[in-house]
N, C-alpha and C. Protein backbone atom coordinates (compact mmCIF):
# COMPACT_ATOMS: atom_id res chain seq x y z
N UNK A 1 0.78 -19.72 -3.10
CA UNK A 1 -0.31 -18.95 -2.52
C UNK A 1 -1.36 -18.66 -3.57
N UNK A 2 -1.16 -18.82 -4.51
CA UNK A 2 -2.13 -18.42 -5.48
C UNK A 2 -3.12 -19.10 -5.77
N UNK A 3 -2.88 -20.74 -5.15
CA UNK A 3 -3.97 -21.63 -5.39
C UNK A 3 -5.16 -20.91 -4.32
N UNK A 4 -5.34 -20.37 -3.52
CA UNK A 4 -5.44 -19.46 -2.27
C UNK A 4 -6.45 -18.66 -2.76
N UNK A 5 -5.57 -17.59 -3.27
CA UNK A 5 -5.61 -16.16 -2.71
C UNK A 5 -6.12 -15.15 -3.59
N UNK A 6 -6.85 -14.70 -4.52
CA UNK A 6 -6.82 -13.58 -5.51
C UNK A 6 -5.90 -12.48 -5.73
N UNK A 7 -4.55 -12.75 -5.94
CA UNK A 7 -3.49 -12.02 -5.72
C UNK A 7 -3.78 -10.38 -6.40
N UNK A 8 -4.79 -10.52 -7.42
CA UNK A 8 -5.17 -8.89 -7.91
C UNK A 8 -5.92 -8.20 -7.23
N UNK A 9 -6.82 -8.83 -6.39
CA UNK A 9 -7.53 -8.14 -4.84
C UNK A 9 -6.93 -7.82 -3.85
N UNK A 10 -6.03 -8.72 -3.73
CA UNK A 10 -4.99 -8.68 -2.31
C UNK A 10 -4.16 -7.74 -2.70
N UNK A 11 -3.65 -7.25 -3.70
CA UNK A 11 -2.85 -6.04 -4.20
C UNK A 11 -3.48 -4.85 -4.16
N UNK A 12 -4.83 -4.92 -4.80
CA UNK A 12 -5.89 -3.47 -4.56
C UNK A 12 -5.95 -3.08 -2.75
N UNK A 13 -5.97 -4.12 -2.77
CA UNK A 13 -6.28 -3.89 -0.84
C UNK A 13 -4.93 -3.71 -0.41
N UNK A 14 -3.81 -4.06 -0.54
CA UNK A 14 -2.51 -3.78 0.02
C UNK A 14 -2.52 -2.10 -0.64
N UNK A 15 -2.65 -1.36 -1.76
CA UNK A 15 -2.69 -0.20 -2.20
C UNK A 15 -3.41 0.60 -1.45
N UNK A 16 -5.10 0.39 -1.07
CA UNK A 16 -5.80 0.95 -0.73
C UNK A 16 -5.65 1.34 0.98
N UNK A 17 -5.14 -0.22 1.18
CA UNK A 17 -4.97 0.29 2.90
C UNK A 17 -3.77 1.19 3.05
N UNK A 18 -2.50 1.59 2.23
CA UNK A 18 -1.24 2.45 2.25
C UNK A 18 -2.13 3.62 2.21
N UNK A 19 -2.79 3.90 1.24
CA UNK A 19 -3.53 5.57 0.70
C UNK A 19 -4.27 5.64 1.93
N UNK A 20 -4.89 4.68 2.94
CA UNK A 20 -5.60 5.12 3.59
C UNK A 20 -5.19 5.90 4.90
N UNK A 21 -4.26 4.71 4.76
CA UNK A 21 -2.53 5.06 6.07
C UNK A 21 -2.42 6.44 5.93
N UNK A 22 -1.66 7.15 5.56
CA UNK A 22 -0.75 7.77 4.82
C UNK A 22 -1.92 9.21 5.17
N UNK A 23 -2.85 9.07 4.29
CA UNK A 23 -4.02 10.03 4.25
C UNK A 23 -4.51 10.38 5.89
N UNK A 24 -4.51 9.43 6.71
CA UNK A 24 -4.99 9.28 7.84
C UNK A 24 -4.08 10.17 8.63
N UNK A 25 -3.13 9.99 8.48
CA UNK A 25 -1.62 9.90 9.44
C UNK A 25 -1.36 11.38 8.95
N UNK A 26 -1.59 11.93 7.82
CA UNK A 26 -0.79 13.23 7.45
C UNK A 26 -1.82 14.32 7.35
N UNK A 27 -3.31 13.71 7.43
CA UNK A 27 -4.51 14.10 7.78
C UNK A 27 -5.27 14.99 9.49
N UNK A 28 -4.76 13.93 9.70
CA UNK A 28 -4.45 14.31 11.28
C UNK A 28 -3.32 14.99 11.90
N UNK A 29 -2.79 14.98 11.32
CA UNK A 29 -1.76 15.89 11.41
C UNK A 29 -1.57 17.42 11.44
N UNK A 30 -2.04 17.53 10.29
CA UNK A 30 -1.93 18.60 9.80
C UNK A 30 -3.29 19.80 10.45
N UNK A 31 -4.87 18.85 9.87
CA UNK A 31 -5.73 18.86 10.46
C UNK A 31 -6.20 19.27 12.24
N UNK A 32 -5.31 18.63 12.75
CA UNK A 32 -4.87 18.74 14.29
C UNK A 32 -4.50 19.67 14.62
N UNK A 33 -3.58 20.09 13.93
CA UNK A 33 -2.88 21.79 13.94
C UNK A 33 -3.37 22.85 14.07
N UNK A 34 -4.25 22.74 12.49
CA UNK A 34 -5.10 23.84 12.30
C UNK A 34 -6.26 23.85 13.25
N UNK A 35 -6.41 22.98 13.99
CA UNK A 35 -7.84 22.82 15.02
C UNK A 35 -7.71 23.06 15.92
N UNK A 36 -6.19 22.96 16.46
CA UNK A 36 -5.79 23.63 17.79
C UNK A 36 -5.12 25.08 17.91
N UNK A 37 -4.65 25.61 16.47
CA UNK A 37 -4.36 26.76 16.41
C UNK A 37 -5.60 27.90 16.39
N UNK A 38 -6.80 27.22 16.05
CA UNK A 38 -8.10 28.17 15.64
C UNK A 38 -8.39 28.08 17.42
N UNK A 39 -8.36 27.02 18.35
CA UNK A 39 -9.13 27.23 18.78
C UNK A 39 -8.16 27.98 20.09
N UNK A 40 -6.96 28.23 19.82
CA UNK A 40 -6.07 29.12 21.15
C UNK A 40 -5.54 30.13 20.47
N UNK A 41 -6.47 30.76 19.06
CA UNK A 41 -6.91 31.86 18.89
C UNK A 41 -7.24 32.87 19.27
N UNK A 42 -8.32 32.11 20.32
CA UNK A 42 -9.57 33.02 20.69
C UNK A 42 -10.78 33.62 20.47
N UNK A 43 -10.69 32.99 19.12
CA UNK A 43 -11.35 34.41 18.05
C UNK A 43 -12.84 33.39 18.10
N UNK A 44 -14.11 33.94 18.24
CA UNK A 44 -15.23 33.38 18.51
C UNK A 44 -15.24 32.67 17.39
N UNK A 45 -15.07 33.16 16.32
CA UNK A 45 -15.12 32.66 14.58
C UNK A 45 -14.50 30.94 14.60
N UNK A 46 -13.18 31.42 15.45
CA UNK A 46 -12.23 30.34 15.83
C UNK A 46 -12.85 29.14 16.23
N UNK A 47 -13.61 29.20 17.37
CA UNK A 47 -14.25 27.85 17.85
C UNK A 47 -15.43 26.87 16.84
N UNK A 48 -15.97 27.67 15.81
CA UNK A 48 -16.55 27.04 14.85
C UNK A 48 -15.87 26.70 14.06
N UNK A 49 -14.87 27.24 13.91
CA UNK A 49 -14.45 26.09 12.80
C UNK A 49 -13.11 25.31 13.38
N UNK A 50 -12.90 25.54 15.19
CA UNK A 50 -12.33 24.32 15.37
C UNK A 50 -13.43 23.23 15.35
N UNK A 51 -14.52 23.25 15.76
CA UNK A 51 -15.27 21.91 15.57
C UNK A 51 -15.27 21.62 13.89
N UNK A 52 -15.40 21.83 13.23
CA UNK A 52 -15.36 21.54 11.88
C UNK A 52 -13.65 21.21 11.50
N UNK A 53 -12.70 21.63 12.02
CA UNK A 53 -11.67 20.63 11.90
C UNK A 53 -11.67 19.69 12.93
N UNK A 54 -11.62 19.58 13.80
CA UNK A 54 -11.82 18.54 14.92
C UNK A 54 -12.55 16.97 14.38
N UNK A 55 -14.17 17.72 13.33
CA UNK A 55 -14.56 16.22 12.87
C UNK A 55 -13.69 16.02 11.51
N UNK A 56 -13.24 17.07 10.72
CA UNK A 56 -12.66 16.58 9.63
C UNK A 56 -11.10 15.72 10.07
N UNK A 57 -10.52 16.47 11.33
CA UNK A 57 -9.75 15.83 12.19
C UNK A 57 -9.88 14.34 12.16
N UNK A 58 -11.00 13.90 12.69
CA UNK A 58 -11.44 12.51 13.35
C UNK A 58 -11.82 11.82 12.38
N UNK A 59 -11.79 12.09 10.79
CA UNK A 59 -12.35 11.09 9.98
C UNK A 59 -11.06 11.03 9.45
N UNK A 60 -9.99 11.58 9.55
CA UNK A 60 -8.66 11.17 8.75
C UNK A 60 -7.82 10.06 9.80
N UNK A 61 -8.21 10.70 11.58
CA UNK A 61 -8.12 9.24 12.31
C UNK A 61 -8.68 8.08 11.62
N UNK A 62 -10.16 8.51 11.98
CA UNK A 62 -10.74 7.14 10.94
C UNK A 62 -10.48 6.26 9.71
N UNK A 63 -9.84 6.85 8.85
CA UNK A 63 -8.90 6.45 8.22
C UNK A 63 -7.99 5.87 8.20
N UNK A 64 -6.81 6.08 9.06
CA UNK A 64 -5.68 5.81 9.40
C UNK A 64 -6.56 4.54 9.86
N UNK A 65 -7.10 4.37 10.57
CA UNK A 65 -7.22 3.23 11.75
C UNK A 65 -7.70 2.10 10.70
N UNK A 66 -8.75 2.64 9.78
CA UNK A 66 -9.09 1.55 8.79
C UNK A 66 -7.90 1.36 7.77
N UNK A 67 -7.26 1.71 7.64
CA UNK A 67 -5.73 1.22 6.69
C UNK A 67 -5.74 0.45 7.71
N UNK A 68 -5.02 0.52 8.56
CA UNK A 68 -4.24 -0.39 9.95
C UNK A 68 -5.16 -1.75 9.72
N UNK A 69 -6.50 -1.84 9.88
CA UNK A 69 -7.31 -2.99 10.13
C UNK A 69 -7.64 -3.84 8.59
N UNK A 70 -7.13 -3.09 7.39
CA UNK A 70 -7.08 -3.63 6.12
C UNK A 70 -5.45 -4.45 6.05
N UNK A 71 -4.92 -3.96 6.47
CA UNK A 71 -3.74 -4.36 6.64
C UNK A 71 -3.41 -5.63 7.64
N UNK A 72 -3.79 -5.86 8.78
CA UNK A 72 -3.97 -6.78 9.55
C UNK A 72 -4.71 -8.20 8.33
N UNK A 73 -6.03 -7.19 7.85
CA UNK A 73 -6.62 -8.60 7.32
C UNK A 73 -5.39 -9.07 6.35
N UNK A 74 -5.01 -8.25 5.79
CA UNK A 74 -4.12 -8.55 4.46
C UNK A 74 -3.08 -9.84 4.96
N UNK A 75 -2.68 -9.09 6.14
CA UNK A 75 -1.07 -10.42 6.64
C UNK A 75 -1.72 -11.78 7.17
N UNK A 76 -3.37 -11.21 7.82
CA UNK A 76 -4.19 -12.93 7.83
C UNK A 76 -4.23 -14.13 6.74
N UNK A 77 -4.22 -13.09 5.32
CA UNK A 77 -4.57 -13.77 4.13
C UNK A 77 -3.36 -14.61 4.24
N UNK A 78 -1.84 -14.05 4.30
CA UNK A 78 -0.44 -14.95 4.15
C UNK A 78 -0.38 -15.81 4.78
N UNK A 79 -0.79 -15.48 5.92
CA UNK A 79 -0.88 -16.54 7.44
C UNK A 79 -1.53 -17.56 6.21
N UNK A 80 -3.11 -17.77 6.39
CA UNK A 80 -3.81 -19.04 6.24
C UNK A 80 -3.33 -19.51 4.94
N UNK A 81 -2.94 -18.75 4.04
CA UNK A 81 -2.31 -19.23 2.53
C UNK A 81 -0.91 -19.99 3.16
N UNK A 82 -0.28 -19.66 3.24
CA UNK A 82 0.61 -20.56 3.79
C UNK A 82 0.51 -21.53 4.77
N UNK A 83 -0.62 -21.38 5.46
CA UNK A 83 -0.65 -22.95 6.35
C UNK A 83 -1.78 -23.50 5.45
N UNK A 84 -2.05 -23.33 4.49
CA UNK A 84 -3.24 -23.94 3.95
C UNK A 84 -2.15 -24.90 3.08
N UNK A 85 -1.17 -23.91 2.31
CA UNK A 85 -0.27 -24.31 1.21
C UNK A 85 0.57 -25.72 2.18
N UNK A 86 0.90 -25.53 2.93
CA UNK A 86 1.49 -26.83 4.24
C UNK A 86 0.64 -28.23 4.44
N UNK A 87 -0.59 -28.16 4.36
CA UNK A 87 -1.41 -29.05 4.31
C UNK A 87 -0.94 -30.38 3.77
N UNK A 88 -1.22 -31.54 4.26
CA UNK A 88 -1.27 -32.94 3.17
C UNK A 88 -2.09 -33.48 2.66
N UNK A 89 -3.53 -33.68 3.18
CA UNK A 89 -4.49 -33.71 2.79
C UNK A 89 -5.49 -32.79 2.42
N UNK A 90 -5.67 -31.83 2.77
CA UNK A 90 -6.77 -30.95 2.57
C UNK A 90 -7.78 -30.78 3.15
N UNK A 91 -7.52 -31.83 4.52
CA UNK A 91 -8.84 -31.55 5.48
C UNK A 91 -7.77 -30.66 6.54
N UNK A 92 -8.52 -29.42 7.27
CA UNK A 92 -7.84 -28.65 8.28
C UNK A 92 -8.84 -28.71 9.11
N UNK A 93 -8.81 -29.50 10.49
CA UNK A 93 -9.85 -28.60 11.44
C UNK A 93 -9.25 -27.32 12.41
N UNK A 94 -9.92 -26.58 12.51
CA UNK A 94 -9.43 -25.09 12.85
C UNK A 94 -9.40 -25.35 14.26
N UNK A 95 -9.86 -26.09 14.81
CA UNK A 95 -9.53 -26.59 16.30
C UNK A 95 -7.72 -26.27 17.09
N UNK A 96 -7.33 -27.21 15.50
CA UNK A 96 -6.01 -27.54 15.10
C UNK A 96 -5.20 -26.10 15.18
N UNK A 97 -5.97 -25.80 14.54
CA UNK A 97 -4.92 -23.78 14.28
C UNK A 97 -4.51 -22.99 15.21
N UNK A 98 -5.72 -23.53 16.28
CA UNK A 98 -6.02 -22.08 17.47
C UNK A 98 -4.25 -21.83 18.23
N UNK A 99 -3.84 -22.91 18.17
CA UNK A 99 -2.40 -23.33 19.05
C UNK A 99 -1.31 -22.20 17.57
N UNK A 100 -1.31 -22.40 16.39
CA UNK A 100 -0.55 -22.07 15.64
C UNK A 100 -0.73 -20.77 15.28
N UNK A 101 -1.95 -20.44 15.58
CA UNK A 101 -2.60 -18.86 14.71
C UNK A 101 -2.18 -18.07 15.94
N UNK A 102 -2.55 -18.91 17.08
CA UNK A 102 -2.70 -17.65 18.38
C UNK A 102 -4.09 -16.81 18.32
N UNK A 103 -5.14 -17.45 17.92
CA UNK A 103 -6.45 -16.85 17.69
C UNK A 103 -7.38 -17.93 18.45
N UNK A 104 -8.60 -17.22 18.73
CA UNK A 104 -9.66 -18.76 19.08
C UNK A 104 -10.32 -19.13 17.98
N UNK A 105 -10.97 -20.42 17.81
CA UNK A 105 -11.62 -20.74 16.62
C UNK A 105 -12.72 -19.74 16.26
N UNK A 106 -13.55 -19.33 17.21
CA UNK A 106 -14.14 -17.94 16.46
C UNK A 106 -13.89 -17.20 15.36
N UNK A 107 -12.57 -16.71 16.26
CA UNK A 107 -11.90 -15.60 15.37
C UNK A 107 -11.43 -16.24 13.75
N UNK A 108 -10.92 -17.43 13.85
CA UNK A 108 -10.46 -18.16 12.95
C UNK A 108 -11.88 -17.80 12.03
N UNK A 109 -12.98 -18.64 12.40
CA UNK A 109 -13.72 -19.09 11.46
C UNK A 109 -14.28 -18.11 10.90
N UNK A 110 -14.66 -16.71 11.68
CA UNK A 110 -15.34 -16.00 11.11
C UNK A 110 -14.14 -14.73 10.55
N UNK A 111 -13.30 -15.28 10.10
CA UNK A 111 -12.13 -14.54 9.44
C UNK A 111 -12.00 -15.05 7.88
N UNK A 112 -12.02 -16.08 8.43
CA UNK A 112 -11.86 -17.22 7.01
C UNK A 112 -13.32 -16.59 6.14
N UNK A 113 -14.24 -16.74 6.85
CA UNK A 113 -16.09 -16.64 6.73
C UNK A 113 -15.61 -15.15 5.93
N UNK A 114 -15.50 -14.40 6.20
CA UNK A 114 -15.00 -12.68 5.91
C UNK A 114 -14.44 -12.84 4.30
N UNK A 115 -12.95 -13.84 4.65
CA UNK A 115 -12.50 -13.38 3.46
C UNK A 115 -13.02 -14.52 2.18
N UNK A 116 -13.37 -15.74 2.34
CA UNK A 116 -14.72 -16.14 1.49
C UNK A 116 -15.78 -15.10 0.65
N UNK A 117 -16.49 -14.28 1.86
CA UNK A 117 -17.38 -14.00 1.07
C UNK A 117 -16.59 -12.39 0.70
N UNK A 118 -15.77 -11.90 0.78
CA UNK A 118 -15.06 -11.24 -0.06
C UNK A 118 -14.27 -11.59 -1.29
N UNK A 119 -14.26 -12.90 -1.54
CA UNK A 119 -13.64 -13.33 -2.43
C UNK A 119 -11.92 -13.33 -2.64
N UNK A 120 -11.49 -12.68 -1.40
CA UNK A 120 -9.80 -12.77 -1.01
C UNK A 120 -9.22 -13.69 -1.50
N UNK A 121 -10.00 -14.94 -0.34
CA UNK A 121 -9.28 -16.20 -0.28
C UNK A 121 -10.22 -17.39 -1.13
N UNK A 122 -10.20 -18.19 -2.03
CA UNK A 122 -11.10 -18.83 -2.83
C UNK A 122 -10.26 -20.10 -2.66
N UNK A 123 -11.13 -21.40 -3.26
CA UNK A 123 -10.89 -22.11 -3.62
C UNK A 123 -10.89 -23.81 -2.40
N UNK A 124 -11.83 -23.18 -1.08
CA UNK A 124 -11.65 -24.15 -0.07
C UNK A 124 -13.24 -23.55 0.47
N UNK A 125 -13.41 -24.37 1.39
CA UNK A 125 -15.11 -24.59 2.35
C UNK A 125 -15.04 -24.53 3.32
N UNK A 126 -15.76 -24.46 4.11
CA UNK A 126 -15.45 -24.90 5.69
C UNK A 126 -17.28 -25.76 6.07
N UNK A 127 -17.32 -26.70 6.24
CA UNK A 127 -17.69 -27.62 6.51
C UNK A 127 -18.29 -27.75 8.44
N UNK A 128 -19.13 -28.37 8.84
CA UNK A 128 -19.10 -29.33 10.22
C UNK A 128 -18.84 -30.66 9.71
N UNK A 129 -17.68 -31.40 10.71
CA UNK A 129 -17.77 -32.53 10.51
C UNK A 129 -17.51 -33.32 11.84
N UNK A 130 -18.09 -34.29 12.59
CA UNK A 130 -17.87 -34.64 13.57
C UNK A 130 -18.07 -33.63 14.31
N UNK A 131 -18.96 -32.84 14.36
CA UNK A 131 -18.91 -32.02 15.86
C UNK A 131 -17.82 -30.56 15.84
N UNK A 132 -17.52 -30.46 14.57
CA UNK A 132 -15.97 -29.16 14.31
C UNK A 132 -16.37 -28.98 13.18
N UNK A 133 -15.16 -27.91 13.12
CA UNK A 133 -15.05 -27.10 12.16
C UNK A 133 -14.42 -27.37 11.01
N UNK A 134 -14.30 -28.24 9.57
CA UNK A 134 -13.43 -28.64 8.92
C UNK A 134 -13.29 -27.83 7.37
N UNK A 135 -12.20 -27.23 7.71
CA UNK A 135 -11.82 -26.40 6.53
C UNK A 135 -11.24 -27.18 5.22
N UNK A 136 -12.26 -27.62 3.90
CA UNK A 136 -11.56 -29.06 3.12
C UNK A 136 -11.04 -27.61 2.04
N UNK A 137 -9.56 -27.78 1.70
CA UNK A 137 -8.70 -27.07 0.10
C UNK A 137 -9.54 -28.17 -0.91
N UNK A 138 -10.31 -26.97 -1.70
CA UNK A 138 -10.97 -27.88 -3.23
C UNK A 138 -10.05 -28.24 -3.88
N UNK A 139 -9.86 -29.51 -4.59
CA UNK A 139 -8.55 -30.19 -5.34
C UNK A 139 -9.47 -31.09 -6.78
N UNK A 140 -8.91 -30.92 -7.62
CA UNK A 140 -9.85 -32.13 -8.64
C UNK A 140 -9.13 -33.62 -8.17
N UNK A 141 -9.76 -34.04 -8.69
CA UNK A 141 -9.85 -35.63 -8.26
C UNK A 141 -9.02 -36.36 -9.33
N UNK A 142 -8.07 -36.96 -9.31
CA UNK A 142 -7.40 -38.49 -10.65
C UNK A 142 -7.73 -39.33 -10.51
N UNK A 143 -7.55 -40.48 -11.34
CA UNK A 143 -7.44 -41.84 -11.10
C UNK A 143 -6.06 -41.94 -11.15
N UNK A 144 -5.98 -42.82 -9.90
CA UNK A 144 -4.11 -43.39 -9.92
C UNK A 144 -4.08 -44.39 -9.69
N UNK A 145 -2.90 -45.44 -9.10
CA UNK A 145 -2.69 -46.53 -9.17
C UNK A 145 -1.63 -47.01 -8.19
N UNK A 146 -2.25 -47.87 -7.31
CA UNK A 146 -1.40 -48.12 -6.31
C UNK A 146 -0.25 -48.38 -6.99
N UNK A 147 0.78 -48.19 -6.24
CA UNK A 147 2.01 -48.86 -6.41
C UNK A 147 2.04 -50.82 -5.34
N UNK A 148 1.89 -50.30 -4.56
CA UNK A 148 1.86 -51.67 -3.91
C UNK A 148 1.05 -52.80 -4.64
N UNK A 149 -0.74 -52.35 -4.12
CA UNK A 149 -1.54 -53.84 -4.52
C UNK A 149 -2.29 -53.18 -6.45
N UNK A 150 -1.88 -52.48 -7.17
CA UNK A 150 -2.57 -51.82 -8.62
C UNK A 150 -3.68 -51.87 -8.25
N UNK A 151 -4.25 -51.41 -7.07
CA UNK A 151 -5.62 -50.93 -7.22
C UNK A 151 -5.25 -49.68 -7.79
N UNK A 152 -6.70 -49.09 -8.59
CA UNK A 152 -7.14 -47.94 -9.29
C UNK A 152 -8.05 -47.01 -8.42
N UNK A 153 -7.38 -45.89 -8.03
CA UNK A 153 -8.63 -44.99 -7.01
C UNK A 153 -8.68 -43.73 -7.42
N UNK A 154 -9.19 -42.94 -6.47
CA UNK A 154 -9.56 -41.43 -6.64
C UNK A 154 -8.89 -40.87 -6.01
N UNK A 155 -7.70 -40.11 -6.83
CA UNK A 155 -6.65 -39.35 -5.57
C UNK A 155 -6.82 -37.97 -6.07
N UNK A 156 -7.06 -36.93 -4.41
CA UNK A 156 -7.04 -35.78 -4.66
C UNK A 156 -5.63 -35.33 -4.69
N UNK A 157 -5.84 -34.36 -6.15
CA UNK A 157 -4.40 -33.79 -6.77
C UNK A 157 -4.13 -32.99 -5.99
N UNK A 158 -2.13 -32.72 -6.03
CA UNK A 158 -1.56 -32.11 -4.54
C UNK A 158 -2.16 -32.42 -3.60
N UNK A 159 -2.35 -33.51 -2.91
CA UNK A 159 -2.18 -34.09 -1.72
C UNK A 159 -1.79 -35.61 -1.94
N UNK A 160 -1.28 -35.64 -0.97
CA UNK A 160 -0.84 -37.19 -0.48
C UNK A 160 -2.21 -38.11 -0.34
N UNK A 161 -2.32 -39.18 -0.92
CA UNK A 161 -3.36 -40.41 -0.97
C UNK A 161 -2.88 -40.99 -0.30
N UNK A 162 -3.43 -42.30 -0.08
CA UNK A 162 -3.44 -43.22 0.61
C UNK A 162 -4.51 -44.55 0.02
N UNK A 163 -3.96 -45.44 0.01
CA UNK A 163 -4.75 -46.64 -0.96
C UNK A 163 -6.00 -47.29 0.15
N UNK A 164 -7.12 -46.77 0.13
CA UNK A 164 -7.61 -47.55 0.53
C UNK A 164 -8.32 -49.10 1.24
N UNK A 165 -7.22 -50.22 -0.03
CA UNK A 165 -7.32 -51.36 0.18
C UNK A 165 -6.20 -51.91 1.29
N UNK A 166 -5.00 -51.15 0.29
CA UNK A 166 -4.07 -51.74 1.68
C UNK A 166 -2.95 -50.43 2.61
N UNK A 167 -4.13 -49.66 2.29
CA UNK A 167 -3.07 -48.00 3.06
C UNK A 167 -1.80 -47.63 3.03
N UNK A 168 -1.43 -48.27 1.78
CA UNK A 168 -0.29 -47.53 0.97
C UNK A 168 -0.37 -45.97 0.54
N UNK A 169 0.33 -45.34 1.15
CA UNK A 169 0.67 -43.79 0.49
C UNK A 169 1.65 -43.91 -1.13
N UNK A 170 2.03 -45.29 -1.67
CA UNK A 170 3.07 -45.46 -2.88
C UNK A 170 1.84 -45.45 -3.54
N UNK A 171 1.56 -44.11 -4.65
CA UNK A 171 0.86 -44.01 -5.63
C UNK A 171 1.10 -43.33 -6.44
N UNK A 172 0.80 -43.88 -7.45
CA UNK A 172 1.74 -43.40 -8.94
C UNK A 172 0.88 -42.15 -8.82
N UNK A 173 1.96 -41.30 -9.33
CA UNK A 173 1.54 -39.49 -9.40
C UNK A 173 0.91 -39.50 -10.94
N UNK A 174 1.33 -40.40 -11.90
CA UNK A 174 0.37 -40.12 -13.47
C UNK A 174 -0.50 -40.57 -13.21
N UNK A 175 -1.69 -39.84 -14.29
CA UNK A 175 -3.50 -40.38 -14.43
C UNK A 175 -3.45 -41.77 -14.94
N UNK A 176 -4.33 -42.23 -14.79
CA UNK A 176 -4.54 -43.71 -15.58
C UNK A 176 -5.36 -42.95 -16.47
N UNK A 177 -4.99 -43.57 -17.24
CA UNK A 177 -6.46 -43.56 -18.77
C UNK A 177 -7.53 -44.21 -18.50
């Protein structure tokens, strides 16, 4: 996953969405209490400052709810890191996903789009190609060497090649000089 993922971001954000949890959840809580105890009080005093817990109330909801939705993104990141990490070539069209993710390509793309320009997930594009959506994993390039006919080509590293001349996948895994 690491070819992926910024694992020191994805950790700040796994931290940040717990504190937010936690804060939210024990926030409201507590908060809630005191907002319903002021206000079956009675006490005129009481109803002002149940509205003033009521919104301090509703921003520790707010909270809670944004942990919850940092957290969602977070288990997206594992999802696509691991079907990214599954790959053989490095071309994905997200067409492809919608069946595996349980998402529509929308959601897909502009998730992926999200954690790009957050810098989450690095190291891949997403492309049109033919009319779709093609998500290519960036890989540097070797020279290798058929095994079958010794042609010399351009194989992208960690993935499976294929020889151009005579579509042999037997290619020597060392660089040529």
């Amino acid at each position: 996953m690491g070819k992926y993922v910024d694992e020191s971001i994805l950790d700040s954000r796994r931290t940040v969405s717990s504190i937010r949890l936690t804060i939210g959840i024990i926030g409201f809580i507590f908060w809630g209490f005191v907002a319903m105890s002021m206000l079956l009080s009675g006490d005129v005093m009481g109803i002002y400052v149940f509205f003033i817990m009521a919104i301090v109330c509703g921003l520790h909801v707010w909270l809670g709810l944004n942990g919850i939705s940092m957290k969602k993104v977070n288990d997206s990141v594992y999802l696509y890191a691991r079907y990214f990490e599954g790959d053989l070539d490095g071309y994905i069209y997200i067409c492809n996903m919608v069946n595996v993710i349980g998402k529509s390509e929308a959601e897909i793309y502009n998730e992926l789009n999200n954690l790009l320009k957050e810098r989450i997930m690095t190291n891949f594009f997403i492309r049109d190609f033919n009319g779709k959506k093609q998500i290519v994993l960036e890989s540097k390039i070797a020279k290798c060497e058929c095994k079958n006919c010794g042609a010399i080509i351009d194989k992208r590293m960690y993935f499976v090649g294929t020889c151009p001349y005579c579509h042999s996948s037997d290619i020597y895994a060392e660089l040529v000089k």
